[in-house]
N, C-alpha and C. Protein backbone atom coordinates (compact mmCIF):
# COMPACT_ATOMS: atom_id res chain seq x y z
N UNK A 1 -14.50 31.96 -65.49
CA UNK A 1 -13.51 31.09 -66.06
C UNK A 1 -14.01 30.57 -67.40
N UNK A 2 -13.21 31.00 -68.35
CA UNK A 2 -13.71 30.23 -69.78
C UNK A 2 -13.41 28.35 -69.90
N UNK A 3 -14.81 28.12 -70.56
CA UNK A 3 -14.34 26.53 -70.26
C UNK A 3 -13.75 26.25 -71.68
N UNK A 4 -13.09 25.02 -71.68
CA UNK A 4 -12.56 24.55 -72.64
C UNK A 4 -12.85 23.22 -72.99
N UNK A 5 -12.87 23.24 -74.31
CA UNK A 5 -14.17 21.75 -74.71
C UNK A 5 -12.75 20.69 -74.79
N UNK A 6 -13.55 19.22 -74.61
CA UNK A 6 -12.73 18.07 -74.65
C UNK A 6 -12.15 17.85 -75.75
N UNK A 7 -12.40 18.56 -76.59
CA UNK A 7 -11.08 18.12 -78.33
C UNK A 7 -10.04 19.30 -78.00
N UNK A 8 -10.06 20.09 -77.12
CA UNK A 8 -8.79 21.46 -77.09
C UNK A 8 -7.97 20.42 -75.82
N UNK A 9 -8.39 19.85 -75.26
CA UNK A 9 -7.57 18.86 -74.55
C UNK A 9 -7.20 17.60 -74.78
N UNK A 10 -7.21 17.15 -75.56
CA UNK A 10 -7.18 15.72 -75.95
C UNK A 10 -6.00 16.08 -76.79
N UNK A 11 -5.00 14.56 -76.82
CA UNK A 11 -3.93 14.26 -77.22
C UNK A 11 -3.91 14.00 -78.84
N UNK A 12 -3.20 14.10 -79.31
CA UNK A 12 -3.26 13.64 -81.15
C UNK A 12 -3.40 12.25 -80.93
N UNK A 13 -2.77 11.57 -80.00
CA UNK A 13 -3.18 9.78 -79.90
C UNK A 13 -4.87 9.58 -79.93
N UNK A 14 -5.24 10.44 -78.60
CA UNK A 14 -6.57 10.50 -78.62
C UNK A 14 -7.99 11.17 -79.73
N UNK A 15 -7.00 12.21 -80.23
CA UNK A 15 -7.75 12.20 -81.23
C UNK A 15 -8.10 11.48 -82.72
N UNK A 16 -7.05 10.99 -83.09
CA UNK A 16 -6.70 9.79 -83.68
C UNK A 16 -7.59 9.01 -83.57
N UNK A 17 -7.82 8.08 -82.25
CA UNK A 17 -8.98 7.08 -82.13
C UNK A 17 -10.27 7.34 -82.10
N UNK A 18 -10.20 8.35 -81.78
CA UNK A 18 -11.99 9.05 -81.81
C UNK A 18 -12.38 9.23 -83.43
N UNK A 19 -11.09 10.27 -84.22
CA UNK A 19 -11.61 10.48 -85.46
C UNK A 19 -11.80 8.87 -86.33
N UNK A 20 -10.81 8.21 -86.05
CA UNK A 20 -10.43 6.92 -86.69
C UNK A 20 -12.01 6.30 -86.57
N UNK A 21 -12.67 5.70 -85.03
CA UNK A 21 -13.97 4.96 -84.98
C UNK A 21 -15.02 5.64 -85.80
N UNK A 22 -15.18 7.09 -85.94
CA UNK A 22 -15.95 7.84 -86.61
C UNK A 22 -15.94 7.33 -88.30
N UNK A 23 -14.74 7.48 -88.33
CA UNK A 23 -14.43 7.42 -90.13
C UNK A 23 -14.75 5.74 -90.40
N UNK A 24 -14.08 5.21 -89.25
CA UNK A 24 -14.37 3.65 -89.70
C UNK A 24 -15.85 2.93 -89.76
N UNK A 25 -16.46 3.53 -88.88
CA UNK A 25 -17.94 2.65 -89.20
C UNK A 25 -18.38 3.51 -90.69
N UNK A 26 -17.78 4.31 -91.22
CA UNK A 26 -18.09 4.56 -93.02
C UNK A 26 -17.67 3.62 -94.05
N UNK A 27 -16.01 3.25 -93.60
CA UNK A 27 -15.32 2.76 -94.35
C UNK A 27 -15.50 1.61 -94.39
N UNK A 28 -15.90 0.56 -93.27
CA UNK A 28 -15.84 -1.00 -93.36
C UNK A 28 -16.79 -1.27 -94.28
N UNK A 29 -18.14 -0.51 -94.81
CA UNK A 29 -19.56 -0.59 -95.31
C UNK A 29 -19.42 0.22 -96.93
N UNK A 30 -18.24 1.04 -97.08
CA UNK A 30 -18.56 1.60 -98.50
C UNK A 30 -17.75 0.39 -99.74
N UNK A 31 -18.92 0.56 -100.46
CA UNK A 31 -18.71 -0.50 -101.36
C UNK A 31 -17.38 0.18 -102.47
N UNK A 32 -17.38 1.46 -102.12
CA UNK A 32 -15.91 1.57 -103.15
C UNK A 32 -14.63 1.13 -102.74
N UNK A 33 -14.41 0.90 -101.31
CA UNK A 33 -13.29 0.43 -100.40
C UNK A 33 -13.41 -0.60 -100.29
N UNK A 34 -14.11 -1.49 -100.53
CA UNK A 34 -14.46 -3.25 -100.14
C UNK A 34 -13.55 -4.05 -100.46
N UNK A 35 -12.71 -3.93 -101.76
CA UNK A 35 -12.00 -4.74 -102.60
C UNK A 35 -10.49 -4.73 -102.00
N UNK A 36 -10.34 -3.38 -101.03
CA UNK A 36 -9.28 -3.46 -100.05
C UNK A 36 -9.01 -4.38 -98.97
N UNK A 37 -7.99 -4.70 -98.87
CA UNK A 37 -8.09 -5.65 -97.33
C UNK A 37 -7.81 -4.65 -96.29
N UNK A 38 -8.33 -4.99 -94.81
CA UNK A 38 -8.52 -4.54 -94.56
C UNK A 38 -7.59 -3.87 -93.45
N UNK A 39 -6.45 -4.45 -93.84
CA UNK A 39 -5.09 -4.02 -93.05
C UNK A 39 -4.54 -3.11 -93.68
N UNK A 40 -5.07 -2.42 -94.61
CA UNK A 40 -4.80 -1.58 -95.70
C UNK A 40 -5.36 -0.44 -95.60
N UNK A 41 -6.57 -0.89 -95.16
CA UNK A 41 -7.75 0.17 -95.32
C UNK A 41 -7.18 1.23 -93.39
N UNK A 42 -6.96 0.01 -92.94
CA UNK A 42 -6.43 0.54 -91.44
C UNK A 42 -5.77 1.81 -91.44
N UNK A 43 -4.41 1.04 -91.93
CA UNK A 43 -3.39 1.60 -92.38
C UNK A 43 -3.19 2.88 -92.82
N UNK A 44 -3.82 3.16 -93.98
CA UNK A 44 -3.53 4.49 -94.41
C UNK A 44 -4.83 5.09 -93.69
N UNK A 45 -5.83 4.97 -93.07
CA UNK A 45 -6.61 5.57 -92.75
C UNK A 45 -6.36 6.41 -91.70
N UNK A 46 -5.50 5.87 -90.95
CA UNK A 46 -4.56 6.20 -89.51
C UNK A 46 -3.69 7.04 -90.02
N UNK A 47 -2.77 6.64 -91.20
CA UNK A 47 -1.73 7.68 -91.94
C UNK A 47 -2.53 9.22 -92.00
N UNK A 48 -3.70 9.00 -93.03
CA UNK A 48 -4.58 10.35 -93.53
C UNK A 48 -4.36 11.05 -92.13
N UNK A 49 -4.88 10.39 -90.92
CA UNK A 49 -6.05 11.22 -90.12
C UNK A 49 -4.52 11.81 -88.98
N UNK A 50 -3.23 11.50 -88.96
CA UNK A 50 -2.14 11.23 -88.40
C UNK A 50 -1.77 12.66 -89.06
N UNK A 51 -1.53 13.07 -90.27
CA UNK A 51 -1.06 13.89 -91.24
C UNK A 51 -1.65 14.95 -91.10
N UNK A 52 -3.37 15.12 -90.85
CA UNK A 52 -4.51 16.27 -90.53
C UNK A 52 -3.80 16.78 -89.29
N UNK A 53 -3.45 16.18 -88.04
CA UNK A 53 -3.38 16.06 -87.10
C UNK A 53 -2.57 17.28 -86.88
N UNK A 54 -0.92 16.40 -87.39
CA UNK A 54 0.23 17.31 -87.77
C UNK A 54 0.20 18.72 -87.99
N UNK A 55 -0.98 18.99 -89.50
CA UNK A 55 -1.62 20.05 -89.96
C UNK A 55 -2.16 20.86 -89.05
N UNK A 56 -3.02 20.45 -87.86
CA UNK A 56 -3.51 21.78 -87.09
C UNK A 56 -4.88 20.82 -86.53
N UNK A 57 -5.61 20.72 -87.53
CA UNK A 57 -6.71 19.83 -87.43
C UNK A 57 -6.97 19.18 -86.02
N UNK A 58 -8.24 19.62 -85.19
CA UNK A 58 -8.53 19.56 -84.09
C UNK A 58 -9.61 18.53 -84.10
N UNK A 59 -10.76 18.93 -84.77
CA UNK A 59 -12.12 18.26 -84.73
C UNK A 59 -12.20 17.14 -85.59
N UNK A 60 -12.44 16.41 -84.25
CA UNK A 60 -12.91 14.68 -84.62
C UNK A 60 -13.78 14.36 -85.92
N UNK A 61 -14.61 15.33 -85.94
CA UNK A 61 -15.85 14.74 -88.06
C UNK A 61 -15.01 15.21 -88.60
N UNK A 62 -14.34 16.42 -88.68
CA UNK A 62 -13.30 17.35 -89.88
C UNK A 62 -12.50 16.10 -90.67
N UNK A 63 -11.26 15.91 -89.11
CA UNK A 63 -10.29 14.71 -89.64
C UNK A 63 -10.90 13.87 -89.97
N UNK A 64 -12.28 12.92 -89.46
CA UNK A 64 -12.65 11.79 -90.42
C UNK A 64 -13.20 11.93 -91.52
N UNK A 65 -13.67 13.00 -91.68
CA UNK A 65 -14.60 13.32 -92.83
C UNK A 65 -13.39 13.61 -93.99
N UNK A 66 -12.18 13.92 -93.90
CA UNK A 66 -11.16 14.64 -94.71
C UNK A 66 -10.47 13.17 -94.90
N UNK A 67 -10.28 12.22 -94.13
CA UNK A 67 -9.29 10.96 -94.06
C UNK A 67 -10.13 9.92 -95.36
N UNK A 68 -11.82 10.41 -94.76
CA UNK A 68 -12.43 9.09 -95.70
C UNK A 68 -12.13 9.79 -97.16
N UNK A 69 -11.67 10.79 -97.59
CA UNK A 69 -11.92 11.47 -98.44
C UNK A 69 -10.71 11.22 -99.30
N UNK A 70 -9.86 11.10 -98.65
CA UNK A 70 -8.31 11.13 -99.20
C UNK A 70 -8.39 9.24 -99.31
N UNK A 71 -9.00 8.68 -98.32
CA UNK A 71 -9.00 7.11 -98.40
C UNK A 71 -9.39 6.68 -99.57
N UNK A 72 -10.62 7.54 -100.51
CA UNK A 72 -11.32 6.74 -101.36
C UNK A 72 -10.62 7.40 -102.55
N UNK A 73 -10.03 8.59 -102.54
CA UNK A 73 -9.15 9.13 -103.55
C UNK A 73 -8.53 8.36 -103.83
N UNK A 74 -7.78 7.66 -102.55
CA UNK A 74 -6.10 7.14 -103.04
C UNK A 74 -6.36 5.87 -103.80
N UNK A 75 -7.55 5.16 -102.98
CA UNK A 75 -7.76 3.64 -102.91
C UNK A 75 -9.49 3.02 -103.44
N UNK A 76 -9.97 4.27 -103.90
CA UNK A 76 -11.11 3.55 -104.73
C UNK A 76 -11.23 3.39 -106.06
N UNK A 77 -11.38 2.70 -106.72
CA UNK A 77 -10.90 2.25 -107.98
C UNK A 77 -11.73 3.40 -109.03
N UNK A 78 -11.10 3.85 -109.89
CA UNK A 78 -11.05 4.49 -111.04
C UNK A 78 -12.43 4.31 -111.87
N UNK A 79 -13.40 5.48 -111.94
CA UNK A 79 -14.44 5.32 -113.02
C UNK A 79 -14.27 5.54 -114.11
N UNK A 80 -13.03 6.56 -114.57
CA UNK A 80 -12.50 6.74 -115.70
C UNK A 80 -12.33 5.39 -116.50
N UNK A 81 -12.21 5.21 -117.81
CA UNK A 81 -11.73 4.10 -118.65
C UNK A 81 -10.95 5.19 -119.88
C-alpha cells in the first residue's frame, strides 16, 4: 500500500494555518514589516497564502516562504528614492 504524507491530506483551511504559523514567526520579527499594524500584516498574509492554495500549492515552507515574499513586496517600504 503506498502511503500518503499528511500535506496530500490536509484541507486548504488546514493548510493555511500550518503555512500561516510558519510564515508568521518570520513576519512578527522582520524589521521591514514592523511599521505595519498588525491586522494588516494578518490579513494579507492569509490572502497571499489563500491564493497559493487556489494555485495548486501543497507544501507548508513553499506557501510560507512565497506569502512572506509577496508580503514584503507589497508592504515593505521602498529603497528606491
Amino acid at each position: 500500500m503506498d502511503q500518503i504524507s499528511s500535506e496530500q491530506v490536509q484541507t486548504p483551511e488546514v493548510l493555511v494555518s500550518v503555512a500561516f504559523d510558519k510564515a508568521w514567526r518570520f513576519v512578527e520579527k522582520d524589521p521591514l514589516l514592523a511599521h505595519n499594524l498588525r491586522t494588516v500584516l494578518h490579513s494579507r498574509l492569509r490572502a497571499f497564502l489563500e491564493c497559493s492554495i487556489r494555485s495548486g500549492e501543497r507544501n507548508t515552507l513553499h506557501l510560507a516562504n512565497e506569502a512572506i515574499r509577496n508580503l514584503r513586496a507589497e508592504l515593505a517600504p521602498s529603497t528606491k528614492q
